[in-house]
C-alpha atoms as a PDB file:
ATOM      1  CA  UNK A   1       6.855   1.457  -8.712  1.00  0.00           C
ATOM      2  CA  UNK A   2       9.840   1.410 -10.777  1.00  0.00           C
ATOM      3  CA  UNK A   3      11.531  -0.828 -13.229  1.00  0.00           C
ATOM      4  CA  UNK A   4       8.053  -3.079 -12.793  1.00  0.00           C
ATOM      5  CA  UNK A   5       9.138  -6.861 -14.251  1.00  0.00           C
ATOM      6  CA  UNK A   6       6.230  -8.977 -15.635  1.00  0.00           C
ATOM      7  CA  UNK A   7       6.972 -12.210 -16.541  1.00  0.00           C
ATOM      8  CA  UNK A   8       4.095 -13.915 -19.360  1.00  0.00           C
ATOM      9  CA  UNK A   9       3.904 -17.341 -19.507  1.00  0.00           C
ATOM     10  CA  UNK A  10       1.745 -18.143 -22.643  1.00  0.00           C
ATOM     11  CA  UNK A  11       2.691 -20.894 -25.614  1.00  0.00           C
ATOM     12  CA  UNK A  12       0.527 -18.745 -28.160  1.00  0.00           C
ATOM     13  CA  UNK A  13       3.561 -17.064 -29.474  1.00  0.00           C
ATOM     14  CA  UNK A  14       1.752 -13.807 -31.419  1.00  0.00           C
ATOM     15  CA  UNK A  15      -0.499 -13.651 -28.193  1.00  0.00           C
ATOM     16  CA  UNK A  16       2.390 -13.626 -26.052  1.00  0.00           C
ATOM     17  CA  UNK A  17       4.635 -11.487 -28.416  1.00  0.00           C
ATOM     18  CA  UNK A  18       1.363  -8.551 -28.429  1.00  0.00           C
ATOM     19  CA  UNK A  19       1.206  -8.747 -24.647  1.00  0.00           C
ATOM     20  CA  UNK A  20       4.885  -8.207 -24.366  1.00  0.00           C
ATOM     21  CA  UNK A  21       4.724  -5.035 -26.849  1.00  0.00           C
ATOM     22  CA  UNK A  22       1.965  -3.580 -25.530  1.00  0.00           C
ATOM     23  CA  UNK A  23       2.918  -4.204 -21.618  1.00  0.00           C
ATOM     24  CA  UNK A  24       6.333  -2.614 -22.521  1.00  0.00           C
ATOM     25  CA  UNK A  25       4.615   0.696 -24.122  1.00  0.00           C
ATOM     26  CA  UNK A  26       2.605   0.797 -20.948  1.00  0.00           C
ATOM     27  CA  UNK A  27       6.013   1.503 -19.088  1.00  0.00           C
ATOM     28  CA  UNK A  28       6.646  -2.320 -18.129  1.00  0.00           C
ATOM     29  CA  UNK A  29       9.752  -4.919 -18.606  1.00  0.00           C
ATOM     30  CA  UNK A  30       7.952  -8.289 -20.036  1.00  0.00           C
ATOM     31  CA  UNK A  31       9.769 -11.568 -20.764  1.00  0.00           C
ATOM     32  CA  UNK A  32       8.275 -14.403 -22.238  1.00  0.00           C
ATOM     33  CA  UNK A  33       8.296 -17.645 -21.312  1.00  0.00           C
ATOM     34  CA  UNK A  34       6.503 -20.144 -24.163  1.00  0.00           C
ATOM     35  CA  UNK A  35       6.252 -23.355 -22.333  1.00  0.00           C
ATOM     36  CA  UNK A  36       5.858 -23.864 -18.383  1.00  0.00           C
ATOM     37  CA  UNK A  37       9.381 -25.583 -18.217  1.00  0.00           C
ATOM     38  CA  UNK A  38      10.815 -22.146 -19.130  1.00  0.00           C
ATOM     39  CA  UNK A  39       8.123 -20.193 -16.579  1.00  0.00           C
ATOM     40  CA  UNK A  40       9.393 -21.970 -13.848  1.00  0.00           C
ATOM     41  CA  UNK A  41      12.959 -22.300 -15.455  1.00  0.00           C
ATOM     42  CA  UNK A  42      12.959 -17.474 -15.237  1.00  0.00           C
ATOM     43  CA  UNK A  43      10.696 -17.667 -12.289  1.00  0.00           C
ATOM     44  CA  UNK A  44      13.382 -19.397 -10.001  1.00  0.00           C
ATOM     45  CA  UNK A  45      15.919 -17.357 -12.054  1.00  0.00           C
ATOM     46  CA  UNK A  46      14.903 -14.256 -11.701  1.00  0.00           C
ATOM     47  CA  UNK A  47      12.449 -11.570  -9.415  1.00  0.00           C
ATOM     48  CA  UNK A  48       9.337 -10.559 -10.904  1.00  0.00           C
ATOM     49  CA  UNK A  49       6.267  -7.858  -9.674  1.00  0.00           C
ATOM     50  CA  UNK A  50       3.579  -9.837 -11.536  1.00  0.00           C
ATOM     51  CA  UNK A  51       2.977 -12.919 -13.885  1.00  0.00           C
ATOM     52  CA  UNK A  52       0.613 -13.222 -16.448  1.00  0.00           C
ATOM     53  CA  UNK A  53      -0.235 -17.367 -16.862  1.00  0.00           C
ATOM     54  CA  UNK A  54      -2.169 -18.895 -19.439  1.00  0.00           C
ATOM     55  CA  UNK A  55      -3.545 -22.939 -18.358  1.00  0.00           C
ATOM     56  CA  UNK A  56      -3.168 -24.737 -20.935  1.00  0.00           C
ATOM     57  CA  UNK A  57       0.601 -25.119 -21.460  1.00  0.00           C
ATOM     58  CA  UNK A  58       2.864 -27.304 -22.698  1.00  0.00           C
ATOM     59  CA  UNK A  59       5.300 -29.302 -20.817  1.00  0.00           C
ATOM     60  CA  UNK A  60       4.056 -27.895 -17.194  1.00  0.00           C
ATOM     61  CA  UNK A  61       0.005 -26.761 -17.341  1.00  0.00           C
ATOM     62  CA  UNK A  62      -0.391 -23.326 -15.632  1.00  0.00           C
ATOM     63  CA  UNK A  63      -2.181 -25.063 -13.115  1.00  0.00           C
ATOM     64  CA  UNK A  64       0.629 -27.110 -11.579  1.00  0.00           C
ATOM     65  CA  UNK A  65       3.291 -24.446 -12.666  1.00  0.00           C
ATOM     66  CA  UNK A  66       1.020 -21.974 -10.475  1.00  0.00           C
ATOM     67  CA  UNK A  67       1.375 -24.515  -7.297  1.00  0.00           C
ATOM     68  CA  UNK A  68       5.005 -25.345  -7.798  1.00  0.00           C
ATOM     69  CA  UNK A  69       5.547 -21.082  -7.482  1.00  0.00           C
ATOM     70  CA  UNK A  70       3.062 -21.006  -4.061  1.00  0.00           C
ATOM     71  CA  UNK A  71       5.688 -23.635  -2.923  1.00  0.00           C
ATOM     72  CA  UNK A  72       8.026 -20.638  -2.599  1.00  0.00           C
ATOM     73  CA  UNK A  73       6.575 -17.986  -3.059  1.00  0.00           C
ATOM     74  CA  UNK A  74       3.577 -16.334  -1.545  1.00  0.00           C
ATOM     75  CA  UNK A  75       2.894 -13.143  -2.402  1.00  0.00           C
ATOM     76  CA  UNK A  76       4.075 -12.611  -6.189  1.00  0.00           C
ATOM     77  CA  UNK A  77       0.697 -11.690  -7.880  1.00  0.00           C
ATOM     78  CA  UNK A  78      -0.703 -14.426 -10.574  1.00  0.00           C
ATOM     79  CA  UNK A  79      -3.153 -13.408 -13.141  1.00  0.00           C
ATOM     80  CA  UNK A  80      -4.222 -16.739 -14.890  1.00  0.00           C
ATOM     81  CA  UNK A  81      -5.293 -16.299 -18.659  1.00  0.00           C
ATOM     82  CA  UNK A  82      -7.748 -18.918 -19.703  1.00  0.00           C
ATOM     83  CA  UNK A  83     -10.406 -19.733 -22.949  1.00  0.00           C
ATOM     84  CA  UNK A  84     -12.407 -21.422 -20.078  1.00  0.00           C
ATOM     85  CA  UNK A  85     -14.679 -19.350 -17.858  1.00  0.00           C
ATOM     86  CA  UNK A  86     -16.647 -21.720 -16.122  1.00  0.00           C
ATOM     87  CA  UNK A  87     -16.964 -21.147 -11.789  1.00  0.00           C
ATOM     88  CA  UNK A  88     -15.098 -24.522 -11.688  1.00  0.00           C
ATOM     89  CA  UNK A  89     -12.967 -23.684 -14.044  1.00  0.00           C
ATOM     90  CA  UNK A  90     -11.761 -20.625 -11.763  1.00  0.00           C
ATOM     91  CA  UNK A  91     -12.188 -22.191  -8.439  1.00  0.00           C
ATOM     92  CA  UNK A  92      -9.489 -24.782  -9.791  1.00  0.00           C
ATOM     93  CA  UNK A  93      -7.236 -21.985 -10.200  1.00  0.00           C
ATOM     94  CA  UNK A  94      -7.992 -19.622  -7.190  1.00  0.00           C
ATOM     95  CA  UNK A  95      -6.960 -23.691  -5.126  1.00  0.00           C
ATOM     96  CA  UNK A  96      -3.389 -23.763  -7.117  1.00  0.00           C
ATOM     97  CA  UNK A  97      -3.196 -20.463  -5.930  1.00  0.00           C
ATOM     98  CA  UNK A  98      -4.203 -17.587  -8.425  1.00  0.00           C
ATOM     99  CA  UNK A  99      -5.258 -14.405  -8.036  1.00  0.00           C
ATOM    100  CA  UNK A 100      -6.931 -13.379 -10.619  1.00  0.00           C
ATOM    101  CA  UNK A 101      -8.640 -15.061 -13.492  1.00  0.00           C
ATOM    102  CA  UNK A 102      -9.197 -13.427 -17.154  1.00  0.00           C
ATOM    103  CA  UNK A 103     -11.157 -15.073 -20.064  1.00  0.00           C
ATOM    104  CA  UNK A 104      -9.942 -15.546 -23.646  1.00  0.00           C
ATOM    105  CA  UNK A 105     -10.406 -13.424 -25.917  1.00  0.00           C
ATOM    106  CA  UNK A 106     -10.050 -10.251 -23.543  1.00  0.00           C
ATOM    107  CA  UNK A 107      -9.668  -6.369 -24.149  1.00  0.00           C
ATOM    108  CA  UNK A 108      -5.928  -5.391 -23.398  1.00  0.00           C
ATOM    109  CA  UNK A 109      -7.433  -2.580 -21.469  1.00  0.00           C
ATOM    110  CA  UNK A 110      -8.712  -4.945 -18.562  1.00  0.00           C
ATOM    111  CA  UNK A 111      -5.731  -6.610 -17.985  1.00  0.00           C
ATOM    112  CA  UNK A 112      -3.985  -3.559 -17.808  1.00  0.00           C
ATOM    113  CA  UNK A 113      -6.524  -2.400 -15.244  1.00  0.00           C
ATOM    114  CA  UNK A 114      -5.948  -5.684 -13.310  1.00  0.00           C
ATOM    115  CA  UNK A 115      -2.474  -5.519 -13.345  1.00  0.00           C
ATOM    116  CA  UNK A 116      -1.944  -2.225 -11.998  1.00  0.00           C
ATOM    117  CA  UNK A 117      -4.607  -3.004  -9.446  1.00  0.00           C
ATOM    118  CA  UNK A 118      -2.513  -5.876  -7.629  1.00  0.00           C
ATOM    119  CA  UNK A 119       1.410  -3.494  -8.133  1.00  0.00           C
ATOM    120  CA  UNK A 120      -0.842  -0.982  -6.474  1.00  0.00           C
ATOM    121  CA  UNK A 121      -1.608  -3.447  -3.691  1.00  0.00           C
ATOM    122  CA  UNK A 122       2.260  -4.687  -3.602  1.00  0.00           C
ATOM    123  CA  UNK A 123       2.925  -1.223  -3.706  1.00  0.00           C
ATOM    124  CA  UNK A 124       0.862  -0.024  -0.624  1.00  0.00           C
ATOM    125  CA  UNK A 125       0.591  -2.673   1.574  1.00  0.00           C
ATOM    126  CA  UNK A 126       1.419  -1.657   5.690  1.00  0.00           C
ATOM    127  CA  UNK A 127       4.030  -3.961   7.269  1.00  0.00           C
ATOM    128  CA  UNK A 128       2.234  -6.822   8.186  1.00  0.00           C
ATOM    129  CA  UNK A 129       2.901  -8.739  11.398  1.00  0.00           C
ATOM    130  CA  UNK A 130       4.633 -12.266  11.311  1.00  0.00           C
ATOM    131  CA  UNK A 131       2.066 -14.881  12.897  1.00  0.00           C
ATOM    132  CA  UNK A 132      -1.655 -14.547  13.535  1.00  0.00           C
ATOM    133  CA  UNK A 133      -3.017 -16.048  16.542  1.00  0.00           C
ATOM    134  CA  UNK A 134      -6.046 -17.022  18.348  1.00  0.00           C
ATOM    135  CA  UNK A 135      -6.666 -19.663  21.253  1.00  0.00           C
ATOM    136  CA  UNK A 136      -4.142 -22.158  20.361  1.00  0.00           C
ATOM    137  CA  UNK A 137      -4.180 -21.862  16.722  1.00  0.00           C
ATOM    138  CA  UNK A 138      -1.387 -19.642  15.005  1.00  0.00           C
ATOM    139  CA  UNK A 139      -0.700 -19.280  11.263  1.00  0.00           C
ATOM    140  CA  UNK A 140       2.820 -17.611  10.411  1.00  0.00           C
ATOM    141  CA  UNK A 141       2.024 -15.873   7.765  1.00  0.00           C
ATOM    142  CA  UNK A 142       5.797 -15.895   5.664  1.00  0.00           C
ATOM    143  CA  UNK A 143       5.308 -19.641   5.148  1.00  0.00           C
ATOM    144  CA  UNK A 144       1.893 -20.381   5.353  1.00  0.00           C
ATOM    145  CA  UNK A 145       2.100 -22.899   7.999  1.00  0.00           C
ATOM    146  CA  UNK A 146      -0.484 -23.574  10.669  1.00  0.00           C
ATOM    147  CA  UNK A 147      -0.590 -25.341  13.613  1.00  0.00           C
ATOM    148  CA  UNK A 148      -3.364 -26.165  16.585  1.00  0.00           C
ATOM    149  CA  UNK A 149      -2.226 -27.321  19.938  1.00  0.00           C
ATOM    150  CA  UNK A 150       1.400 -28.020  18.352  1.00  0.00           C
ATOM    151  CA  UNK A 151      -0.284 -29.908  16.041  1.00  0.00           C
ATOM    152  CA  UNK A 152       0.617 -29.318  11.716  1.00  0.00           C
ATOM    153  CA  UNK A 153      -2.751 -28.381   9.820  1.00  0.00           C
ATOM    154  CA  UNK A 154      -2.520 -28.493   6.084  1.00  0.00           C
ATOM    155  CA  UNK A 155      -4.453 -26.378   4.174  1.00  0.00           C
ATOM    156  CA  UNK A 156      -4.865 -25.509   0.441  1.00  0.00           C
ATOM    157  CA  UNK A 157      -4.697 -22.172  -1.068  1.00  0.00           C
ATOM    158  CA  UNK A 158      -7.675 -20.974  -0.461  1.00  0.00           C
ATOM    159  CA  UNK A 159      -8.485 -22.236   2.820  1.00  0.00           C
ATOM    160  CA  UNK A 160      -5.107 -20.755   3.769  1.00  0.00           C
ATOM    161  CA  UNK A 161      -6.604 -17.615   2.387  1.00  0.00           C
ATOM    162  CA  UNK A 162      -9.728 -18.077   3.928  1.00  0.00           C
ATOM    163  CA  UNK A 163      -8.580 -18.721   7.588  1.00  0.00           C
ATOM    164  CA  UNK A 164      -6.149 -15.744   6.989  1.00  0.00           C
ATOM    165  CA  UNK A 165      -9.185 -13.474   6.544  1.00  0.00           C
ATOM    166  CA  UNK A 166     -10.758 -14.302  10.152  1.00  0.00           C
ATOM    167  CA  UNK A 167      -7.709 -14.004  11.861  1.00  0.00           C
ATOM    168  CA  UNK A 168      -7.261 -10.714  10.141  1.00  0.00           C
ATOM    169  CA  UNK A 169     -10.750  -9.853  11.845  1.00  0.00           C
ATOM    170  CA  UNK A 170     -10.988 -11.951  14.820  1.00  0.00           C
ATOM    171  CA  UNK A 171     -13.835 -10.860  16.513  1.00  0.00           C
ATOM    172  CA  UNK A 172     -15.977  -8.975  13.334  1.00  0.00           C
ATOM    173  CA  UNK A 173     -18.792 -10.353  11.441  1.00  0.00           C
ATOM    174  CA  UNK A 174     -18.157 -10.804   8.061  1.00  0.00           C
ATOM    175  CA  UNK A 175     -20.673 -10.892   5.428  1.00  0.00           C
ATOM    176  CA  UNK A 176     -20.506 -13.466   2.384  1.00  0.00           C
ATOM    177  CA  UNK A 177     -19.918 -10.277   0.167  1.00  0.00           C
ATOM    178  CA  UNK A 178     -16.464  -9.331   1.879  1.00  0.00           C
ATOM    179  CA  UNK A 179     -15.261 -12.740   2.215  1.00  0.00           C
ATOM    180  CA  UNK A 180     -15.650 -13.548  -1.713  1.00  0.00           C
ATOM    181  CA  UNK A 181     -14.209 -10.360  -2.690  1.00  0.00           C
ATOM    182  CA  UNK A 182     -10.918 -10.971  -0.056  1.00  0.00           C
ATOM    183  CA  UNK A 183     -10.724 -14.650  -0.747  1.00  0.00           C
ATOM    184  CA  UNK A 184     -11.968 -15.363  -4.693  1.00  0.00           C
ATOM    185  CA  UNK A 185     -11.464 -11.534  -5.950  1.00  0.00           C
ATOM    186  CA  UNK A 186     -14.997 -12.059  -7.300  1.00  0.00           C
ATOM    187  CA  UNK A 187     -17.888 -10.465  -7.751  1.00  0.00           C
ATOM    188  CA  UNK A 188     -20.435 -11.896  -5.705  1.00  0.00           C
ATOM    189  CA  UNK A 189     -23.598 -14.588  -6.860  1.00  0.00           C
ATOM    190  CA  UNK A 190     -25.947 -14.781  -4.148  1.00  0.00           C
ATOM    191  CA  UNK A 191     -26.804 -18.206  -5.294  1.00  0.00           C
ATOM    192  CA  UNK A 192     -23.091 -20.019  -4.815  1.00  0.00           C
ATOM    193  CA  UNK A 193     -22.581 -21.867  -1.917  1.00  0.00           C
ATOM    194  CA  UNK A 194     -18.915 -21.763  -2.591  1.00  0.00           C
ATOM    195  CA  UNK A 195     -18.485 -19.874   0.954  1.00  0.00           C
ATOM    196  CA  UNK A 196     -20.012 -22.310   2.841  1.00  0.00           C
ATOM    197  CA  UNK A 197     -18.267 -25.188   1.077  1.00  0.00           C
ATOM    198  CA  UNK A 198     -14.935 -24.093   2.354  1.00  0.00           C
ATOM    199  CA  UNK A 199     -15.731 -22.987   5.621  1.00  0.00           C
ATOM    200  CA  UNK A 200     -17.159 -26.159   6.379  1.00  0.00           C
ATOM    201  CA  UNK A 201     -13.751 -27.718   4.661  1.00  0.00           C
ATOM    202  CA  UNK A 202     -11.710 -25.395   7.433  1.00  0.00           C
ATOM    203  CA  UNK A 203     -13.799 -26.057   9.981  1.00  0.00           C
ATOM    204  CA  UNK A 204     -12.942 -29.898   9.595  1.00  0.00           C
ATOM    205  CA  UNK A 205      -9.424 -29.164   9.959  1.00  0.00           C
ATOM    206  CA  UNK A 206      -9.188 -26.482  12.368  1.00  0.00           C
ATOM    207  CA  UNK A 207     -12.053 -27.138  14.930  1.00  0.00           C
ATOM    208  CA  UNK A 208     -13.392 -30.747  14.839  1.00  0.00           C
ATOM    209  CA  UNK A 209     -11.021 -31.999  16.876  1.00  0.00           C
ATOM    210  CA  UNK A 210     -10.045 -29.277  18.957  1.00  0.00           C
ATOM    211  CA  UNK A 211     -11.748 -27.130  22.069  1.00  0.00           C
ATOM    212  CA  UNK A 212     -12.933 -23.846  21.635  1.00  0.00           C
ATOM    213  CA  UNK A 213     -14.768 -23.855  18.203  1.00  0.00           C
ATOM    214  CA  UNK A 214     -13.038 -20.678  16.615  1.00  0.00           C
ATOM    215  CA  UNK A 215     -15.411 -20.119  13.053  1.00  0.00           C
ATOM    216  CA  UNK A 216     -19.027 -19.679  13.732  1.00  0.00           C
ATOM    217  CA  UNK A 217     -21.751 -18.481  12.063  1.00  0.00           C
ATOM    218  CA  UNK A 218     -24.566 -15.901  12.673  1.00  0.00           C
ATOM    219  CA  UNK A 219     -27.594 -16.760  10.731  1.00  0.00           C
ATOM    220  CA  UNK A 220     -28.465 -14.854   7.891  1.00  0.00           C
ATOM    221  CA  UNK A 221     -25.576 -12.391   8.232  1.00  0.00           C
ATOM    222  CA  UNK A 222     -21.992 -14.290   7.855  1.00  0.00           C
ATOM    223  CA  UNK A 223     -19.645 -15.503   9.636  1.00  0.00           C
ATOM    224  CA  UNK A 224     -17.021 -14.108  12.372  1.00  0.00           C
ATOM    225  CA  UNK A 225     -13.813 -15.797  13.781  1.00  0.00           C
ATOM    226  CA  UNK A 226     -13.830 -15.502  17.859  1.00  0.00           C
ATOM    227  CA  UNK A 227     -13.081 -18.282  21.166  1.00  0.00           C
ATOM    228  CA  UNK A 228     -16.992 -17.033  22.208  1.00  0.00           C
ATOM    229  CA  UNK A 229     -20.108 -17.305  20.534  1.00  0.00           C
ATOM    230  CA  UNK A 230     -21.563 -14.358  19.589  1.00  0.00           C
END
């Protein structure tokens, strides 16, 4: 991919300045923004391939500057730089709509290896239809919207994310391995229940009220998206 723009939000100005050198030798254009006022300030601004955003900022926290840039945009890739690893920690960011999550203090090296990971994905990806569909549900997948029998379902990041995984495989079992590593980009811990947590959330909103029941589960193996039982 040519002339590859990464835009790093981070207010730890010799952080930010190394990241910007080193991204730059690796073939790169970097700009910096040192506060989230400016990150959102260049990201509306300009077009960039990738941005690299620390949490804890000043005037806008990476968190909300993160949501405020799903408003609009979609598919930009957002690597979130953080001194706190905990699993809530990152689920809080995968929900405002990350993509990746790297720890303070980190080796260059993996970021770099991250980085080039998602412009390879941006880089590769087939033409992907418009909407997504099953029964009456459809999810348009430009804005994110989805609706039920004409009705508006609102969903956060991840559950958008989520319920865009079954209707990518409508009719296939899916193990809690391959959803974790499509939806949270993480490597899996048989001992989280984070999986089940939000597709009982999306079940709440997409199939409580509403005939047939389209996410079911298949004891001991996953779960599949489908009108029928299994």
């Amino acid at each position: 991919m040519d002339s590859v723009r990464i835009l790093i939000v981070e207010d730890e100005k010799r952080l930010a300045d190394i990241l910007k050198k080193q991204l730059e030798e690796s073939g790169f254009i970097a700009e910096i923004a040192y506060d989230g006022y400016a990150g959102k300030y260049l990201v509306e601004k300009n077009q960039y391939n990738l941005i690299i955003l620390d949490i804890n900022l000043p005037l806008i926290n990476g968190i909300d500057l993160c949501r405020e840039i799903r408003k609009t945009n979609s598919n930009i890739p957002i690597i979130m730089l953080t001194a706190f690893g905990t699993i809530d920690n990152k689920v809080i960011g995968f929900e405002a709509g990350a993509d990746d999550y790297v720890v303070k203090p980190f080796d260059y090296r993996e970021l770099l290896a991250r980085v080039n990971v998602f412009l390879r994905r941006a880089d590769t990806n087939p033409v992907l239809p418009e909407k997504l569909s099953i029964a009456d549900l459809e999810m348009n997948l430009n804005t994110k919207t989805v609706t039920r029998g004409q009705k508006r379902i609102d969903l956060t990041a991840k559950e958008s994310l989520l319920l865009e995984t079954f209707l990518k495989n409508k009719g296939k079992l899916l193990t809690r391995e391959f959803i974790i590593g499509q939806v949270w980009g993480i490597e899996f811990d048989p001992s989280t229940n984070i999986i089940d947590v939000y597709v009982n959330y999306l079940r709440k909103k997409i199939d409580k009220d509403f005939t047939p029941k389209l996410i079911h589960t298949k004891f001991g193996f996953g779960f599949y998206c489908s009108e029928k039982e299994m």
